[in-house]
Protein backbone atom coordinates (compact mmCIF):
# COMPACT_ATOMS: atom_id res chain seq x y z
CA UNK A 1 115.16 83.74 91.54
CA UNK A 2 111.97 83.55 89.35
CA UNK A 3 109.54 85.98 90.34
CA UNK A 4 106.88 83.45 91.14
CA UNK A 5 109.34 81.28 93.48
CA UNK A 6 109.76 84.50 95.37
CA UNK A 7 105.95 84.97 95.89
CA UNK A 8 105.58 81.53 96.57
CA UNK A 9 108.48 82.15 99.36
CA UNK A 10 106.82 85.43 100.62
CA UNK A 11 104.03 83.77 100.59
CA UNK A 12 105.40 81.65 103.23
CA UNK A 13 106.72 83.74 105.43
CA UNK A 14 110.23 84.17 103.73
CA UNK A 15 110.83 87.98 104.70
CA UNK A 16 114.19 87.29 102.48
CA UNK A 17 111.94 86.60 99.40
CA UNK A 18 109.65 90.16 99.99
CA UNK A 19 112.53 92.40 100.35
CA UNK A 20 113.45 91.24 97.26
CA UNK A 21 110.59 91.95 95.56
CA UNK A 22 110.70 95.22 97.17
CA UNK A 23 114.21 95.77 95.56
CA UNK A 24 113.58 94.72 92.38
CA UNK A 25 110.25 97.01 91.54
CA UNK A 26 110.50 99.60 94.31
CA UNK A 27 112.60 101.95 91.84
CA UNK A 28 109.66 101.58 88.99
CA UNK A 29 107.04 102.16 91.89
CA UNK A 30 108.67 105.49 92.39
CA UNK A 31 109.11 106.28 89.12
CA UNK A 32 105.35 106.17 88.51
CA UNK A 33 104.29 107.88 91.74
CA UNK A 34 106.56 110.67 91.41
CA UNK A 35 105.15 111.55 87.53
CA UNK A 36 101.74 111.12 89.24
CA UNK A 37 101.97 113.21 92.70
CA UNK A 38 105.38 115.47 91.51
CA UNK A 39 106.15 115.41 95.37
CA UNK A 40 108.89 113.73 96.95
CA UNK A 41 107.41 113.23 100.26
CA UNK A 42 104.36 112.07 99.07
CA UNK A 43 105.66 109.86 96.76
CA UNK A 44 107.90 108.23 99.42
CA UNK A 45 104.78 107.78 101.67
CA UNK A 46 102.68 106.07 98.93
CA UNK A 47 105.66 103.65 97.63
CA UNK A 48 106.16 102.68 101.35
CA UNK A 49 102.25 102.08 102.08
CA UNK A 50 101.98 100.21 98.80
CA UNK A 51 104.63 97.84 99.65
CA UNK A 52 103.48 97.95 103.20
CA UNK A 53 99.85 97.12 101.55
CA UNK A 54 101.72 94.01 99.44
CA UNK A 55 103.38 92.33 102.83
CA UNK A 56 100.16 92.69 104.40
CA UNK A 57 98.27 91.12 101.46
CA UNK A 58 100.82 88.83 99.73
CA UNK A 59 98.96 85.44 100.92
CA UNK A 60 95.60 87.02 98.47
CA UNK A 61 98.15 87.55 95.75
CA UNK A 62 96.43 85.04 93.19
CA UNK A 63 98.88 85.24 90.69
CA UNK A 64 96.69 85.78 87.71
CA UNK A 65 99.38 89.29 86.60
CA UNK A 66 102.50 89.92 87.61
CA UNK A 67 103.91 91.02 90.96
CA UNK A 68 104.80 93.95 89.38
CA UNK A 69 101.09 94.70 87.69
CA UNK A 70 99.19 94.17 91.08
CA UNK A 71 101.58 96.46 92.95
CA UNK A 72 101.34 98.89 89.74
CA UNK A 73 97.44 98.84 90.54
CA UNK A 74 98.25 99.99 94.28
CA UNK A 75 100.33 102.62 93.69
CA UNK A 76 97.89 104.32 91.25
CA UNK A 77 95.05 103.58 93.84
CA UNK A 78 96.95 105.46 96.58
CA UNK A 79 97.93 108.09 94.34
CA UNK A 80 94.56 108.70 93.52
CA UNK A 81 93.76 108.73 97.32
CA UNK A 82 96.54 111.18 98.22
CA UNK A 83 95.39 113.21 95.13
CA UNK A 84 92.22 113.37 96.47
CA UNK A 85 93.57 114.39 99.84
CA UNK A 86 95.13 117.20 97.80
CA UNK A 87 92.53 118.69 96.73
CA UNK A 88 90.46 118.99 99.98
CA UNK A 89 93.13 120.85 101.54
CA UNK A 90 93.67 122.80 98.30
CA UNK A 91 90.07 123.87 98.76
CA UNK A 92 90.20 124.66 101.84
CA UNK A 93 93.42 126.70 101.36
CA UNK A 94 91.82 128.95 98.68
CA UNK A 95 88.55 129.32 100.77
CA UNK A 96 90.92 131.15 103.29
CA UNK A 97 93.41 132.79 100.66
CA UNK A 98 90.33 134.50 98.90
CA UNK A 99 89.88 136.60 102.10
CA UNK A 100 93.39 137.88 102.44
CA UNK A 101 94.21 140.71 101.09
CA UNK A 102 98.26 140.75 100.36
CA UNK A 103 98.89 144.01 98.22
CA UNK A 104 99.95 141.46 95.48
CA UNK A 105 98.45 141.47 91.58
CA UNK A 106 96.72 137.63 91.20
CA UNK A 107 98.86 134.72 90.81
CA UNK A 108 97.04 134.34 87.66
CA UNK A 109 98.61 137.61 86.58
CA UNK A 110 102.14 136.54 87.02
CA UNK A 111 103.93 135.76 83.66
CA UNK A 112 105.72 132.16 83.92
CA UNK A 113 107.52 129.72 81.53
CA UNK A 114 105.19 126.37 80.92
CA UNK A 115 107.19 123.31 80.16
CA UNK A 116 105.78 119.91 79.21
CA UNK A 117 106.22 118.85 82.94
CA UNK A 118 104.45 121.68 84.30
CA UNK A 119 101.37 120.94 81.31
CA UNK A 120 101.40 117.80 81.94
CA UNK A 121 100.74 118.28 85.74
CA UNK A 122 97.88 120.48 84.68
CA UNK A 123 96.17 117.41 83.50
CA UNK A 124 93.58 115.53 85.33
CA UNK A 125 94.81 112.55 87.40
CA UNK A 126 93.05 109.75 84.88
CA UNK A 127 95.37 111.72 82.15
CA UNK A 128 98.43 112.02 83.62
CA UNK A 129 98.65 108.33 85.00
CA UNK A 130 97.81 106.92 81.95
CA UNK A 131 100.38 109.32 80.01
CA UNK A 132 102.56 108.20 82.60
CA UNK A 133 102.19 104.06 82.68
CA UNK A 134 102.52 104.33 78.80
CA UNK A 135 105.39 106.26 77.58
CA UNK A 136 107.08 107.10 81.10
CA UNK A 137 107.07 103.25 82.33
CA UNK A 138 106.79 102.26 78.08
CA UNK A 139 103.58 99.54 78.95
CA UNK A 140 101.68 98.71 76.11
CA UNK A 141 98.12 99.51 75.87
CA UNK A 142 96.89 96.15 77.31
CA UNK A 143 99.36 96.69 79.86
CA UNK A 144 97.76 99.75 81.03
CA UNK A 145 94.17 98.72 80.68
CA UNK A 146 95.01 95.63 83.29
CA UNK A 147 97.30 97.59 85.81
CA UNK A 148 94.18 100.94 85.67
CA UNK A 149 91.67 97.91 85.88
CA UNK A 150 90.00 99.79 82.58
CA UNK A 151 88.87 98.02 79.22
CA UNK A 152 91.79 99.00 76.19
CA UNK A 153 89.49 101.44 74.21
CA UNK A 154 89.26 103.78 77.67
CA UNK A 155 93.04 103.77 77.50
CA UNK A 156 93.66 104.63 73.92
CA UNK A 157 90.99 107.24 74.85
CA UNK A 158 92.35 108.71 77.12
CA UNK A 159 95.76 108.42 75.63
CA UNK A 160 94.30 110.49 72.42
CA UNK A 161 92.50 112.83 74.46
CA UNK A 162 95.64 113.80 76.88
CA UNK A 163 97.83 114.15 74.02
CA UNK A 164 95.21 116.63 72.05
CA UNK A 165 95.05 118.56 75.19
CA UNK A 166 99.06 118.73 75.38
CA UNK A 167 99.41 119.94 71.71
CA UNK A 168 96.93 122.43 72.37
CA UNK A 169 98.34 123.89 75.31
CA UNK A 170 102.16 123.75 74.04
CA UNK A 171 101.15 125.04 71.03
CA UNK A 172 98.86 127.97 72.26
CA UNK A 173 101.57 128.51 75.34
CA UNK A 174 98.61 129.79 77.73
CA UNK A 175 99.05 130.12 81.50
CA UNK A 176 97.29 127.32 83.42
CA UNK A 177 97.20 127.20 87.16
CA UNK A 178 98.77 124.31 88.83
């Protein structure tokens, strides 16, 4: 069934017509969550409140993107949320680690192999999911701009930007901390 005859549908209280939504983009909604947060349970908890978000919302669903782009735009919200969440705690954490004392050199001392993955995480959040929309879910520029709710030059700016920065650190193979 057409995607729009679906929404329609859902739109009407056919629960049939959202869970099939839900099937059909829940895999790409993970996809992009997981190169965004790199954490299985959080990923599963901000797929299942973004879809949970959608059913609540579907009767504001205008229609002016795709299904697919306005349920893009939650995800990324709510990553940016739990991401945010993150670092609080992290914070917090460190506040309480600098007082220990645990007989151990500095984690910044320990030798470790960088991958592109692990680089890539290094990145700031406005990086990384627009690194990730691009070449990990293969949107085009304008594609990106309307899911991030940014105009097209941010994008390719930030696309040119996050790839200098992974050259840079691939190339120079430095320790960065995670």
């Amino acid at each position: 069934m057409p995607e729009k005859n679906l929404i329609a549908a859902a739109q009407s209280g056919d629960s049939d017509a959202f869970t099939q939504l839900v099937q059909r983009y829940s895999s790409d909604a993970y996809r992009t969550a997981y190169m965004v947060l790199h954490d299985r349970e959080d990923v599963e908890d901000v797929v299942q409140e973004a879809f949970l978000t959608c059913y609540r919302k579907i009767n504001t669903f205008r229609m002016d993107s795709s299904f697919k782009t306005w349920l893009y735009r939650i995800v990324v919200n709510l990553c940016y949320d739990r991401i945010r969440k993150r670092s609080r705690e992290r914070a917090a954490f460190q506040r309480v680690s600098i007082n220990m004392k645990t007989g151990y050199r500095d984690m910044s001392d320990i030798e470790k192999r960088i991958d592109l993955k692990e680089v890539i995480a290094t990145l700031n959040p406005d990086y990384r999911i627009t690194l990730t929309l691009y070449y990990g879910m293969d949107f085009s520029v304008q594609k990106v701009a309307e899911v991030l709710g940014i105009p097209v030059g941010t994008v390719k700016s930030r696309l040119n930007s996050a790839r200098n920065l992974l050259k840079e650190r691939l190339e120079r193979g430095h320790k960065y901390a995670l």
